[in-house]
PDB file of N, CA and C in Angstrom:
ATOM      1  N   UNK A   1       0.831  -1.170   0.000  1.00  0.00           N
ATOM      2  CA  UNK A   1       0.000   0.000   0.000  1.00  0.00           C
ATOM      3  C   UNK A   1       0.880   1.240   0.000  1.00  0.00           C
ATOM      4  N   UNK A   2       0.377   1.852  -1.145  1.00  0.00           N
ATOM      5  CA  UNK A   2       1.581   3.678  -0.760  1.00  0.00           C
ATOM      6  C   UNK A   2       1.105   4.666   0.605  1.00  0.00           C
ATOM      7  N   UNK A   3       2.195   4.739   0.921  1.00  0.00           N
ATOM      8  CA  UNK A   3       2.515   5.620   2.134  1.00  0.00           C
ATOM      9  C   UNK A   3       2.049   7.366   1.628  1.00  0.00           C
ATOM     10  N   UNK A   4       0.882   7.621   1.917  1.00  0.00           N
ATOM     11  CA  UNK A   4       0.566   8.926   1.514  1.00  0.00           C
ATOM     12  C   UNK A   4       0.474   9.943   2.450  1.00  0.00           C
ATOM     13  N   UNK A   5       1.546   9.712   3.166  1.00  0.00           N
ATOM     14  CA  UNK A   5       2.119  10.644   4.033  1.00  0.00           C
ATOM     15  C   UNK A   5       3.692  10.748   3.712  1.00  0.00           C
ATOM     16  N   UNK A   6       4.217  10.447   2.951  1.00  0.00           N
ATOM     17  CA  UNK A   6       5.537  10.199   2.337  1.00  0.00           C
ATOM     18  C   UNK A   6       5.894  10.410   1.659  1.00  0.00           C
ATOM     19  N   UNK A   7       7.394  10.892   1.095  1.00  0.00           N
ATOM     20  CA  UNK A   7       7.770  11.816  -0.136  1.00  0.00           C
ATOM     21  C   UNK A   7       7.892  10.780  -1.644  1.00  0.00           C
ATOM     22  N   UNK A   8       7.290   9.447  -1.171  1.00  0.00           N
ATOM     23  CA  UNK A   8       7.395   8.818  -2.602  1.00  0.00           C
ATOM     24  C   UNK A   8       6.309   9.496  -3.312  1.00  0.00           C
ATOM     25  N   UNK A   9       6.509   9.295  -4.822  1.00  0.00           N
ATOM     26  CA  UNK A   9       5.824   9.545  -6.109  1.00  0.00           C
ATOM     27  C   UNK A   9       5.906   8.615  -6.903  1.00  0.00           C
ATOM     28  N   UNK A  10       5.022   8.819  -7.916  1.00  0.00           N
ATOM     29  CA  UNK A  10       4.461   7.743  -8.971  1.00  0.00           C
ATOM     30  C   UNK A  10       4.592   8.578 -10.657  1.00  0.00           C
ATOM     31  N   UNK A  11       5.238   7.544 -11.288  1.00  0.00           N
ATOM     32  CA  UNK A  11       4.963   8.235 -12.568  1.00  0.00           C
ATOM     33  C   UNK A  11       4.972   6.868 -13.451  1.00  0.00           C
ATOM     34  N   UNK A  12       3.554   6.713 -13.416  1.00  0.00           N
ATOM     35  CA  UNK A  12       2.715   5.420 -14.687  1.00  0.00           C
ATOM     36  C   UNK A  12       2.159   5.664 -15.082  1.00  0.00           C
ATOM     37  N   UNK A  13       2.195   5.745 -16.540  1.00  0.00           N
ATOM     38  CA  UNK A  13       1.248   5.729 -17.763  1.00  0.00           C
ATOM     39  C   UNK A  13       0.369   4.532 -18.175  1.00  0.00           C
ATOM     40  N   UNK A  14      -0.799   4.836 -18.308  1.00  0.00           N
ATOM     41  CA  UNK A  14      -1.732   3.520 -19.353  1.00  0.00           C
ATOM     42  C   UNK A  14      -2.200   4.125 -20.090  1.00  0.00           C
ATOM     43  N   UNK A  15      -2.288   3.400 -21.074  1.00  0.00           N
ATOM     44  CA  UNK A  15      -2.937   3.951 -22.845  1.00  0.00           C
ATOM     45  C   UNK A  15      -3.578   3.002 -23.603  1.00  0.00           C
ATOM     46  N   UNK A  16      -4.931   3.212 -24.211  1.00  0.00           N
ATOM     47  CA  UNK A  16      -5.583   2.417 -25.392  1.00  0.00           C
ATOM     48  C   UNK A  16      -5.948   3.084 -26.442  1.00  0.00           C
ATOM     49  N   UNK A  17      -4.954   3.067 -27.498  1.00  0.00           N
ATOM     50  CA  UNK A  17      -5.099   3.630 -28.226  1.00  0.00           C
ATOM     51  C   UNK A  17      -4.822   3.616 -29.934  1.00  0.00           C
ATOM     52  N   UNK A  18      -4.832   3.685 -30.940  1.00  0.00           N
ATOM     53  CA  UNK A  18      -4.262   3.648 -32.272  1.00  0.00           C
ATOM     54  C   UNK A  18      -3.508   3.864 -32.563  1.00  0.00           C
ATOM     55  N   UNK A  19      -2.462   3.350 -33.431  1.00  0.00           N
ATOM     56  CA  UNK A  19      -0.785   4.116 -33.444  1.00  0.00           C
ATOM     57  C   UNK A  19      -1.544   4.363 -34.718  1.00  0.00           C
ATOM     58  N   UNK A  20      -0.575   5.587 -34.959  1.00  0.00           N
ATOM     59  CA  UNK A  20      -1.403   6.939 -35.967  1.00  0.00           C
ATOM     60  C   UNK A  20       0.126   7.044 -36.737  1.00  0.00           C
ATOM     61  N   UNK A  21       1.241   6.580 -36.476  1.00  0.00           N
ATOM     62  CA  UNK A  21       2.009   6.768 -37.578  1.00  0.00           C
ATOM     63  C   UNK A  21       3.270   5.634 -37.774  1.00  0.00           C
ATOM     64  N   UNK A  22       3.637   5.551 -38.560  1.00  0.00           N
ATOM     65  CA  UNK A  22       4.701   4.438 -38.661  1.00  0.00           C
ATOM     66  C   UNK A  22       5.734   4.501 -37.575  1.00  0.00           C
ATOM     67  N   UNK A  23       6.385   3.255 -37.303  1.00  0.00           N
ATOM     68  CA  UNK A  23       7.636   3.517 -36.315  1.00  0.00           C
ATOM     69  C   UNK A  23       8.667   4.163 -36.980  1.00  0.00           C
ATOM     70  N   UNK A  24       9.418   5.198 -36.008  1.00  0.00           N
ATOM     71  CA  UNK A  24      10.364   5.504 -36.713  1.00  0.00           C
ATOM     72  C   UNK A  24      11.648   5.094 -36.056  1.00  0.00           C
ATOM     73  N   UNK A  25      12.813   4.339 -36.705  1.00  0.00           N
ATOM     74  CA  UNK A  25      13.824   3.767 -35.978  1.00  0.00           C
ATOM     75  C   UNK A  25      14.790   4.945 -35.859  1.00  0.00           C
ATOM     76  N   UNK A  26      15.598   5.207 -35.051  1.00  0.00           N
ATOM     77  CA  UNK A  26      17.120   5.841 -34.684  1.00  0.00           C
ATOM     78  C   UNK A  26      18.166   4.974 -33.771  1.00  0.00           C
ATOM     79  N   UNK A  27      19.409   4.844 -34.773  1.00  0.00           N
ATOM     80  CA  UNK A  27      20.878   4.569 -33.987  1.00  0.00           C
ATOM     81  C   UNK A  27      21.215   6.372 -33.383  1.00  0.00           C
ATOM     82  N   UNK A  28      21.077   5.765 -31.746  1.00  0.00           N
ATOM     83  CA  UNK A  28      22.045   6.770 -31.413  1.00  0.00           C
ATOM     84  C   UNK A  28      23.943   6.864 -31.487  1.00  0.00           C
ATOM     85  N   UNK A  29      24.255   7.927 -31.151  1.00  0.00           N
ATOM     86  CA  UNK A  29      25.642   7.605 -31.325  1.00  0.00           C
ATOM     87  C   UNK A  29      26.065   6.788 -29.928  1.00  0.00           C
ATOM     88  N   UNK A  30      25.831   6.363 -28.817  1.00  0.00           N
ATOM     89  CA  UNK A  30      26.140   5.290 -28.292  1.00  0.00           C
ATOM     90  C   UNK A  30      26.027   4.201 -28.476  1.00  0.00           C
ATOM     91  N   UNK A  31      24.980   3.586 -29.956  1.00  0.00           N
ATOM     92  CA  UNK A  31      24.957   2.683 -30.238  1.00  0.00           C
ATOM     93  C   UNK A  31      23.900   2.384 -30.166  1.00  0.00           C
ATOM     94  N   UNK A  32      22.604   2.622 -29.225  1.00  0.00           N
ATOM     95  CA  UNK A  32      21.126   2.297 -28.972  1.00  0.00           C
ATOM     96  C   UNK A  32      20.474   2.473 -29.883  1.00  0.00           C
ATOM     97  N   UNK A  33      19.495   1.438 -29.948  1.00  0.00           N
ATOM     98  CA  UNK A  33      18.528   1.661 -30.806  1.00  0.00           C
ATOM     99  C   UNK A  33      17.050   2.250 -30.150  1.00  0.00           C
ATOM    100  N   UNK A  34      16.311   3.250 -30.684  1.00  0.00           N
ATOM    101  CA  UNK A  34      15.177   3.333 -30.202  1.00  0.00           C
ATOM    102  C   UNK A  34      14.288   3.950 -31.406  1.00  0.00           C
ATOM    103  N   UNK A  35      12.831   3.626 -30.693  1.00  0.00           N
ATOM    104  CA  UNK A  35      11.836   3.527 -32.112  1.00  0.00           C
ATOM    105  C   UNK A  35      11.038   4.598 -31.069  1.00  0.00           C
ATOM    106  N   UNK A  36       9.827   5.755 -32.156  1.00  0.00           N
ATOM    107  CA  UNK A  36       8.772   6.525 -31.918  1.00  0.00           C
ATOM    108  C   UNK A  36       7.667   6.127 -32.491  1.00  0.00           C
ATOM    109  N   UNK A  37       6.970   6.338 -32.310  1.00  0.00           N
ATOM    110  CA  UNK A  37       5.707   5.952 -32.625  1.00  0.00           C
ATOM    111  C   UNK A  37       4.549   6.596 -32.363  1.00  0.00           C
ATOM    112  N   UNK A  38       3.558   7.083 -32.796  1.00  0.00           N
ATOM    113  CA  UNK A  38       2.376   8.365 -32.017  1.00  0.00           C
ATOM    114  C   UNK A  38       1.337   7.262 -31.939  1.00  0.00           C
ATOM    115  N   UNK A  39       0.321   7.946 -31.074  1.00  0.00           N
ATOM    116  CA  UNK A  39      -0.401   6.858 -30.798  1.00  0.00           C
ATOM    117  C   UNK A  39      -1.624   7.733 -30.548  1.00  0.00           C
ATOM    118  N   UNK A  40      -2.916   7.530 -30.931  1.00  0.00           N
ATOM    119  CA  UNK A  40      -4.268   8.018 -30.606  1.00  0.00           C
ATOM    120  C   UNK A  40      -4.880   7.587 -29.727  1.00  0.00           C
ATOM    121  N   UNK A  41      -5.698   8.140 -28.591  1.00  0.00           N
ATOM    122  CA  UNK A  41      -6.477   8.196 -27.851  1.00  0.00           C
ATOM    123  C   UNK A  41      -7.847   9.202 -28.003  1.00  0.00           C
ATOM    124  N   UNK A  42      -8.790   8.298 -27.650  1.00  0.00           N
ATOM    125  CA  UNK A  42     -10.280   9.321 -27.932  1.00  0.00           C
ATOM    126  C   UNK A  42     -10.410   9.243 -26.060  1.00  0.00           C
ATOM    127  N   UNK A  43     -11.454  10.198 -25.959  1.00  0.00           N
ATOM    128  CA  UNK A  43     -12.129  10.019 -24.444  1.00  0.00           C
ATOM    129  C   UNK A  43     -13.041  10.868 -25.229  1.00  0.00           C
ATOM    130  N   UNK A  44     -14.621  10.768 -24.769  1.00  0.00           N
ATOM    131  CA  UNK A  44     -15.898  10.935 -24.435  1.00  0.00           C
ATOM    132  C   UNK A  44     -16.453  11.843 -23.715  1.00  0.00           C
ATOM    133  N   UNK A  45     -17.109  12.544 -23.126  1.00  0.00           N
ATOM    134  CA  UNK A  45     -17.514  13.230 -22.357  1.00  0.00           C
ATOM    135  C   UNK A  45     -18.948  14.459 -22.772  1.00  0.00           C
ATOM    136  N   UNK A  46     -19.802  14.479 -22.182  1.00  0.00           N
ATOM    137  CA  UNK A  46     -21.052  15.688 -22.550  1.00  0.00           C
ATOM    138  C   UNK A  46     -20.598  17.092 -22.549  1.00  0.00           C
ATOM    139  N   UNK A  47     -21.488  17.502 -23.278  1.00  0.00           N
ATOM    140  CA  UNK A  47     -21.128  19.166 -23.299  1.00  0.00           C
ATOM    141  C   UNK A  47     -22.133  19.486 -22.559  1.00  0.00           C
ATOM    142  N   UNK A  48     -22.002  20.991 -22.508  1.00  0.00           N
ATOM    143  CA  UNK A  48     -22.915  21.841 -21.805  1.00  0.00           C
ATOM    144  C   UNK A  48     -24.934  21.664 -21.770  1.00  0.00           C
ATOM    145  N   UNK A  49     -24.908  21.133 -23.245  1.00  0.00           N
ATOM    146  CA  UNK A  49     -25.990  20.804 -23.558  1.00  0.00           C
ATOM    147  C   UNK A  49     -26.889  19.194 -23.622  1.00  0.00           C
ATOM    148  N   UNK A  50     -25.639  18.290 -22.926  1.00  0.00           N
ATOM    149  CA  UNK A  50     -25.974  17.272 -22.402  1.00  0.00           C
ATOM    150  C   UNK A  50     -26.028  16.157 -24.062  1.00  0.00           C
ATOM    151  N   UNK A  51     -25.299  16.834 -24.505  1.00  0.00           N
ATOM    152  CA  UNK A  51     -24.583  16.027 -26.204  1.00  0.00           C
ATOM    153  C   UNK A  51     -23.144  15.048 -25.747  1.00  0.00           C
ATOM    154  N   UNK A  52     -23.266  14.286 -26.538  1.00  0.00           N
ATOM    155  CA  UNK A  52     -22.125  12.969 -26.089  1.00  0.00           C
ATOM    156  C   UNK A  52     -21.190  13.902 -26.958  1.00  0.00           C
ATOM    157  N   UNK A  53     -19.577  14.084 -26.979  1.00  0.00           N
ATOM    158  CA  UNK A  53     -18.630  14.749 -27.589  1.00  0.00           C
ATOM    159  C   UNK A  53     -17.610  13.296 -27.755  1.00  0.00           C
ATOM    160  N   UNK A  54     -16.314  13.774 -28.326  1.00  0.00           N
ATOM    161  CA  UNK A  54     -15.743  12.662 -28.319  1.00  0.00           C
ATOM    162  C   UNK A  54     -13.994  13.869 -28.293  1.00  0.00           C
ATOM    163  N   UNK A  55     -13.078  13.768 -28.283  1.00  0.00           N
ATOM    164  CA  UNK A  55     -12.058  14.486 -28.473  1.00  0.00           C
ATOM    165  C   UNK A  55     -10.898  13.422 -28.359  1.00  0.00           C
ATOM    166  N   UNK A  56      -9.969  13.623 -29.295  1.00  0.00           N
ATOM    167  CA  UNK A  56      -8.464  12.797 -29.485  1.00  0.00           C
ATOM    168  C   UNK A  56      -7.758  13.585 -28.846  1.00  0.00           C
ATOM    169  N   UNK A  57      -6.846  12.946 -28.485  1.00  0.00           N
ATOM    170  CA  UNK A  57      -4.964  13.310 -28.286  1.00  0.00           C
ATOM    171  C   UNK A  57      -4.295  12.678 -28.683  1.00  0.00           C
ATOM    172  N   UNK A  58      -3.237  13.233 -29.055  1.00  0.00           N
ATOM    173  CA  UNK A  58      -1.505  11.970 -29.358  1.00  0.00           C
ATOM    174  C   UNK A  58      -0.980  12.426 -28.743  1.00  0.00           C
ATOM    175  N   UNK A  59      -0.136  10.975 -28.441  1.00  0.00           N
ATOM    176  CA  UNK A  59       0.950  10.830 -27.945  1.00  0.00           C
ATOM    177  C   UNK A  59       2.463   9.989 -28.148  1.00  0.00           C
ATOM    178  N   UNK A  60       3.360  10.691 -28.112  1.00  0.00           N
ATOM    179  CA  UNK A  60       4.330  10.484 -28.582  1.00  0.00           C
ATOM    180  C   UNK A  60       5.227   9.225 -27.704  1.00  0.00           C
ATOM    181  N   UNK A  61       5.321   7.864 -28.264  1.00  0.00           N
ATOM    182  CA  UNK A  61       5.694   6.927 -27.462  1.00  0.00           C
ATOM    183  C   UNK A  61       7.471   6.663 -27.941  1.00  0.00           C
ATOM    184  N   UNK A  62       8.339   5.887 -26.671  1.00  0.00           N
ATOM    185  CA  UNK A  62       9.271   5.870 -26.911  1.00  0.00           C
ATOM    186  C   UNK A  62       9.399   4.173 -26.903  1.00  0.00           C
ATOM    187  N   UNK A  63      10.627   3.281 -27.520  1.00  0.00           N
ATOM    188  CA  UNK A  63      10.486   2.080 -27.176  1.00  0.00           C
ATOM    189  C   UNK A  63      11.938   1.770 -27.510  1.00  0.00           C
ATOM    190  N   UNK A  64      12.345   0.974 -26.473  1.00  0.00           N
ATOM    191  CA  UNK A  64      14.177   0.519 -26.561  1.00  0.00           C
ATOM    192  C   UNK A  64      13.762  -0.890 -26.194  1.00  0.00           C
ATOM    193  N   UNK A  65      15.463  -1.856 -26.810  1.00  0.00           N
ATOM    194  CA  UNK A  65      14.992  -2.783 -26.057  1.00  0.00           C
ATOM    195  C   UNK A  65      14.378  -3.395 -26.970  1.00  0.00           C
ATOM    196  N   UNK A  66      13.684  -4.772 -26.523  1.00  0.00           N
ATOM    197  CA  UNK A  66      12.743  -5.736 -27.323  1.00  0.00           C
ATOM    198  C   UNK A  66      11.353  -4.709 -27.871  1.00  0.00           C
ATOM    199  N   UNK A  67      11.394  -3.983 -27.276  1.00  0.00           N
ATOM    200  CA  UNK A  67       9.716  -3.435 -27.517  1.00  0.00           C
ATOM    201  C   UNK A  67      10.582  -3.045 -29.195  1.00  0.00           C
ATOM    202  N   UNK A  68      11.454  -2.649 -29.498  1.00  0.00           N
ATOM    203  CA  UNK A  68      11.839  -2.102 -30.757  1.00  0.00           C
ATOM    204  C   UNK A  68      11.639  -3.011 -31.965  1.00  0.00           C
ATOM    205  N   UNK A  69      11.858  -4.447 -31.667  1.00  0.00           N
ATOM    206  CA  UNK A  69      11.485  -5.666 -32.561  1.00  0.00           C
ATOM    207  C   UNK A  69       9.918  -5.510 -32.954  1.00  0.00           C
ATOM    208  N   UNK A  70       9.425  -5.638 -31.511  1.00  0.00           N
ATOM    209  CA  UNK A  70       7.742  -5.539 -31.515  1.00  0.00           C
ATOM    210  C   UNK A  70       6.801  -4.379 -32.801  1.00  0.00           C
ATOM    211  N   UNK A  71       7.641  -3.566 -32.460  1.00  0.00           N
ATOM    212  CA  UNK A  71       7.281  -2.473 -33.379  1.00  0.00           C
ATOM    213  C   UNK A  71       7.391  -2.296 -34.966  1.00  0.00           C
ATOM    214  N   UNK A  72       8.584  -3.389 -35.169  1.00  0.00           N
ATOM    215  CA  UNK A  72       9.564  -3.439 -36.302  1.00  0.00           C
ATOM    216  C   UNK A  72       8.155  -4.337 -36.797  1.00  0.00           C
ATOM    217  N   UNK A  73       7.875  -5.191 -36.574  1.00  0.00           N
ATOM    218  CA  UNK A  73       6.614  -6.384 -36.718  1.00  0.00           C
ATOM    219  C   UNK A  73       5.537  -6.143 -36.809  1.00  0.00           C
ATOM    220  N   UNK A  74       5.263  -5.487 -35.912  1.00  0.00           N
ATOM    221  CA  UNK A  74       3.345  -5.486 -35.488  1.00  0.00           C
ATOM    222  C   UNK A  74       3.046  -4.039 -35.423  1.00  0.00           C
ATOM    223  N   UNK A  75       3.862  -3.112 -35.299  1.00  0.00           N
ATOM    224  CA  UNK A  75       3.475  -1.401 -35.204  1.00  0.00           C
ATOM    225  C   UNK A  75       3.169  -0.891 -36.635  1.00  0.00           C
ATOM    226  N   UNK A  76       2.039  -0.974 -37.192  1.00  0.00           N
ATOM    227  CA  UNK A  76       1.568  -0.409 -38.407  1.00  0.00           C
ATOM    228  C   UNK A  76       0.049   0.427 -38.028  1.00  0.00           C
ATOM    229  N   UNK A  77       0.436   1.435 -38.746  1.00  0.00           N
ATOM    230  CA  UNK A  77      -0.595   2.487 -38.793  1.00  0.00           C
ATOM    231  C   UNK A  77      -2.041   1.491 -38.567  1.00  0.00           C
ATOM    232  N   UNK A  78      -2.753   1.723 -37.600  1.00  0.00           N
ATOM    233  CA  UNK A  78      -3.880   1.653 -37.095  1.00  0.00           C
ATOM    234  C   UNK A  78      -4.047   0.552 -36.251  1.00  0.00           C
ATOM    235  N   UNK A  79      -3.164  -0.113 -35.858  1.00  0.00           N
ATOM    236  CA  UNK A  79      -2.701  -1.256 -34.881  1.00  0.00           C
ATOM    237  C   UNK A  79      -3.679  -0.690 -33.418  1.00  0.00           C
ATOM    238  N   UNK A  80      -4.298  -1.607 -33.006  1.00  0.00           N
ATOM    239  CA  UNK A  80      -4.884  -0.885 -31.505  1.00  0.00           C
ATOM    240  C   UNK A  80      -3.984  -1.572 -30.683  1.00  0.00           C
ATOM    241  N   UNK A  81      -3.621  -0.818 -29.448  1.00  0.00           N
ATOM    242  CA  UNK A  81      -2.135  -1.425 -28.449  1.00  0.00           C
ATOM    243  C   UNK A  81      -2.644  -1.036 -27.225  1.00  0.00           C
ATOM    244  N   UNK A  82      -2.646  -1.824 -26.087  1.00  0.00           N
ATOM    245  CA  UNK A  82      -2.452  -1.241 -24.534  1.00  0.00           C
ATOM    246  C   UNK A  82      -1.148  -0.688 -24.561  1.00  0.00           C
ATOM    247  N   UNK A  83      -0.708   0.313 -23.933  1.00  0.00           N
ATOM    248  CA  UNK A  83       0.959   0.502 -23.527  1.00  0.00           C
ATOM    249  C   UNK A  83       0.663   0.941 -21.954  1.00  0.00           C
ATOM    250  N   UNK A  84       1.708   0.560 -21.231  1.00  0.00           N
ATOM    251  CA  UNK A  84       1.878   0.409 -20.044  1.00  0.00           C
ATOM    252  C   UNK A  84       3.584   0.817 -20.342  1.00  0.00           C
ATOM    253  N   UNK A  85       4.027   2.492 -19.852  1.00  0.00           N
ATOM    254  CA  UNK A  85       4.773   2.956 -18.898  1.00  0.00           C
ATOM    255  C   UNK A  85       5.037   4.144 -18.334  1.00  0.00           C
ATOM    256  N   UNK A  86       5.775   4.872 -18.802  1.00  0.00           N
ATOM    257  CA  UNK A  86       6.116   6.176 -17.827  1.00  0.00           C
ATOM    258  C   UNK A  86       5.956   7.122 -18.762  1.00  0.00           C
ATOM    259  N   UNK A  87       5.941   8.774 -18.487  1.00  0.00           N
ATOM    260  CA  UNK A  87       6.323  10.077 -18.902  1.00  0.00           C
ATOM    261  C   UNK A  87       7.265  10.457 -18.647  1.00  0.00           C
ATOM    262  N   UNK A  88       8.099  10.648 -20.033  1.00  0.00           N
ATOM    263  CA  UNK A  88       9.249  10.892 -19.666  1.00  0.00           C
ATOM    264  C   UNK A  88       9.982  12.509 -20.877  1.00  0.00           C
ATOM    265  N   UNK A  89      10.200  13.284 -19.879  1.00  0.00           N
ATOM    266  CA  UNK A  89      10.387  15.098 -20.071  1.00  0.00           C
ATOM    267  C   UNK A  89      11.724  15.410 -20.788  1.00  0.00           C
ATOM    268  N   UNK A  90      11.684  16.263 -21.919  1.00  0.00           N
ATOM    269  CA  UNK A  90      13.503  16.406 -21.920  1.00  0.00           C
ATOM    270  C   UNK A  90      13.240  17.800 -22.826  1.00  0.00           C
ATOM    271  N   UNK A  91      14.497  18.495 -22.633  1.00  0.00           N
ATOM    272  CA  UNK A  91      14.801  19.710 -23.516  1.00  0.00           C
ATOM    273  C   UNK A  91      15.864  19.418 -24.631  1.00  0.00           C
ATOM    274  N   UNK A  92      16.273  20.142 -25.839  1.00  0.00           N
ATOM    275  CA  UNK A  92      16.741  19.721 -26.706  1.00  0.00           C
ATOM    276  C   UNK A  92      17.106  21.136 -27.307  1.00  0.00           C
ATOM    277  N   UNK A  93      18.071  21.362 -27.934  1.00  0.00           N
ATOM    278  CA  UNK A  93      18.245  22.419 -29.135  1.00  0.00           C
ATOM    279  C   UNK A  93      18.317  21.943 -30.349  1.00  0.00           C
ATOM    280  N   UNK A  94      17.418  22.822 -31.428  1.00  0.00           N
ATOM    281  CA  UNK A  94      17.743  22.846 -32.759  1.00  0.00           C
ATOM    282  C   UNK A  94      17.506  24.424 -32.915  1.00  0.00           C
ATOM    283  N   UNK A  95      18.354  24.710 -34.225  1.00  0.00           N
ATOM    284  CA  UNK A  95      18.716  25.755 -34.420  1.00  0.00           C
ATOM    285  C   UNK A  95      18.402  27.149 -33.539  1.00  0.00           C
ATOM    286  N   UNK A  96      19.034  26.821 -32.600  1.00  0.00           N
ATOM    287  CA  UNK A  96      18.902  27.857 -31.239  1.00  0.00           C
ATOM    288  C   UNK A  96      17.547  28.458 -30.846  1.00  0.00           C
ATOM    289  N   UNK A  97      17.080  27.226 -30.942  1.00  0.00           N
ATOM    290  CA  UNK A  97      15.554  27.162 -30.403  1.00  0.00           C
ATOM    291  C   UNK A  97      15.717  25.987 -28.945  1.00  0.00           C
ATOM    292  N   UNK A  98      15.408  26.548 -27.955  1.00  0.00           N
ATOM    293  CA  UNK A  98      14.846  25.480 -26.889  1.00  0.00           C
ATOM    294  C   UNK A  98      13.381  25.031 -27.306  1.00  0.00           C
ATOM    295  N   UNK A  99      13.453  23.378 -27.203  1.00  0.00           N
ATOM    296  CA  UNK A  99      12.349  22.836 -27.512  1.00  0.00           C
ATOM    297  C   UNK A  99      12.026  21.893 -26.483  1.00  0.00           C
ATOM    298  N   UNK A 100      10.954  21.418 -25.804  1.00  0.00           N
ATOM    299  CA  UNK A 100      10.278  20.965 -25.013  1.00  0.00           C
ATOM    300  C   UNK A 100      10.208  19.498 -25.225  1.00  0.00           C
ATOM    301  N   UNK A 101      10.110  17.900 -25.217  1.00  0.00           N
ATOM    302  CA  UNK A 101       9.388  16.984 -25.208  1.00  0.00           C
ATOM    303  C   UNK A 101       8.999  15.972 -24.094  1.00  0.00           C
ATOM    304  N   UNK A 102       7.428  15.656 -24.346  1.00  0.00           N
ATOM    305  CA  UNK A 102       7.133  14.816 -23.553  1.00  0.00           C
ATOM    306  C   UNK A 102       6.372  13.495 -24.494  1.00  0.00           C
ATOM    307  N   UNK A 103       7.419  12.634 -23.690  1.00  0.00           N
ATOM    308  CA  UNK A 103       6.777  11.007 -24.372  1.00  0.00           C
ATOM    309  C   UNK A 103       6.372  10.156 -23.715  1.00  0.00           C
ATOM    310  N   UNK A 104       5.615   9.170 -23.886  1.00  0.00           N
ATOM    311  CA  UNK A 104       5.329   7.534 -23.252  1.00  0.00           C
ATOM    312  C   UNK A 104       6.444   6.210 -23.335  1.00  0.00           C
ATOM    313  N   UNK A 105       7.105   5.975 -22.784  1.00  0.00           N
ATOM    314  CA  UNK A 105       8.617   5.168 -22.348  1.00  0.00           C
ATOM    315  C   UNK A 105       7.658   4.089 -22.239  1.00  0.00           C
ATOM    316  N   UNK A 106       7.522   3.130 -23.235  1.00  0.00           N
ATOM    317  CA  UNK A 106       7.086   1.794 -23.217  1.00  0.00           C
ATOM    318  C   UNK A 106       8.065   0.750 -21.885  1.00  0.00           C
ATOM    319  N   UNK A 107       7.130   0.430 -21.182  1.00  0.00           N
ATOM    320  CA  UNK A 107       7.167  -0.693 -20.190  1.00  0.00           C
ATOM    321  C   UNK A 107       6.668  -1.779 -20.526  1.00  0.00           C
ATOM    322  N   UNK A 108       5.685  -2.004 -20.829  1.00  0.00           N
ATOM    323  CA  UNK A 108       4.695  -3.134 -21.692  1.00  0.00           C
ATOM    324  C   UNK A 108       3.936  -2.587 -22.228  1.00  0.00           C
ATOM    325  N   UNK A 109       3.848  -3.641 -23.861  1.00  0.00           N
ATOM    326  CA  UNK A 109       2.682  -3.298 -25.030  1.00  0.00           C
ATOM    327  C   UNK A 109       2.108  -4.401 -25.104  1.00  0.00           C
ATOM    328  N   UNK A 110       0.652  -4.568 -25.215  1.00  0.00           N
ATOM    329  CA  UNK A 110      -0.199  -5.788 -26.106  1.00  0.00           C
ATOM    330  C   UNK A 110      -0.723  -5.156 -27.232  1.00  0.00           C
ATOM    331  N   UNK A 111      -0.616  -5.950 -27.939  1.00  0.00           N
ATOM    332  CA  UNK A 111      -1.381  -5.856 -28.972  1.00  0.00           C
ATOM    333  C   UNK A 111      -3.525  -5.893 -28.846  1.00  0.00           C
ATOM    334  N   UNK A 112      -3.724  -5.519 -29.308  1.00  0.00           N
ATOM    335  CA  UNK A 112      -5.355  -5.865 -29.399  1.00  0.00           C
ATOM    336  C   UNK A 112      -5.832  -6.267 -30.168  1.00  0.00           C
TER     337      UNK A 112
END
C-alpha cells in the first residue's frame, strides 16, 4: 500500500489507443537503438448541452529494447495497443531554439 504521508511519487502511464504513424527507428551515437511511434487516444464526455462529444490526443511513445522488434513487426498504422509505462520530459536544441518533449517510455505493449 503507498505511504501517503511520504515523499514517494508515482509516474505510470496507461494507454488504449491507435498508433497513428509508422515507427520511426534511430541509432544513437552510443549505439542504442530506439523507435517513436504516435499513438491516438479518444475520451468521451457531454457538453454543456448534455450532447455525447468525443475528443483525441496523441501521444508520442518511446520504445528501446525488445519493444523495438515488436514495433519493427506489429506497429503499423492503425494497430490498436495497450501501452503500459512512464512520462518521460527532456529539452533539446535545434537551431537555437529550446524545444520541449514529452513522451510515453514503453514498459509493456499488447497488442489488441
Amino acid at each position: 500500500m503507498l505511504d501517503t504521508n511520504s515523499n514517494h511519487s508515482m509516474n505510470h502511464v496507461n494507454l488504449i489507443g491507435k498508433v497513428t504513424s509508422e515507427p520511426k527507428f534511430t541509432q544513437l551515437e552510443n549505439g542504442r537503438k530506439v523507435a517513436k511511434v504516435s499513438l491516438a487516444t479518444k475520451e468521451f464526455y457531454l457538453d454543456a448541452d448534455g450532447n455525447m462529444k468525443s475528443r483525441s490526443n496523441w501521444h508520442i511513445l518511446s520504445a528501446w529494447g525488445k519493444w523495438i522488434k515488436v514495433l519493427e513487426e506489429f506497429g503499423s498504422v492503425g494497430a490498436q495497443v495497450a501501452v503500459e509505462g512512464r512520462l518521460v520530459s527532456r529539452f533539446y536544441n535545434t537551431q537555437g531554439q529550446k524545444k520541449f518533449v514529452s513522451e510515453v517510455e514503453i514498459n509493456d505493449l499488447i497488442l489488441l
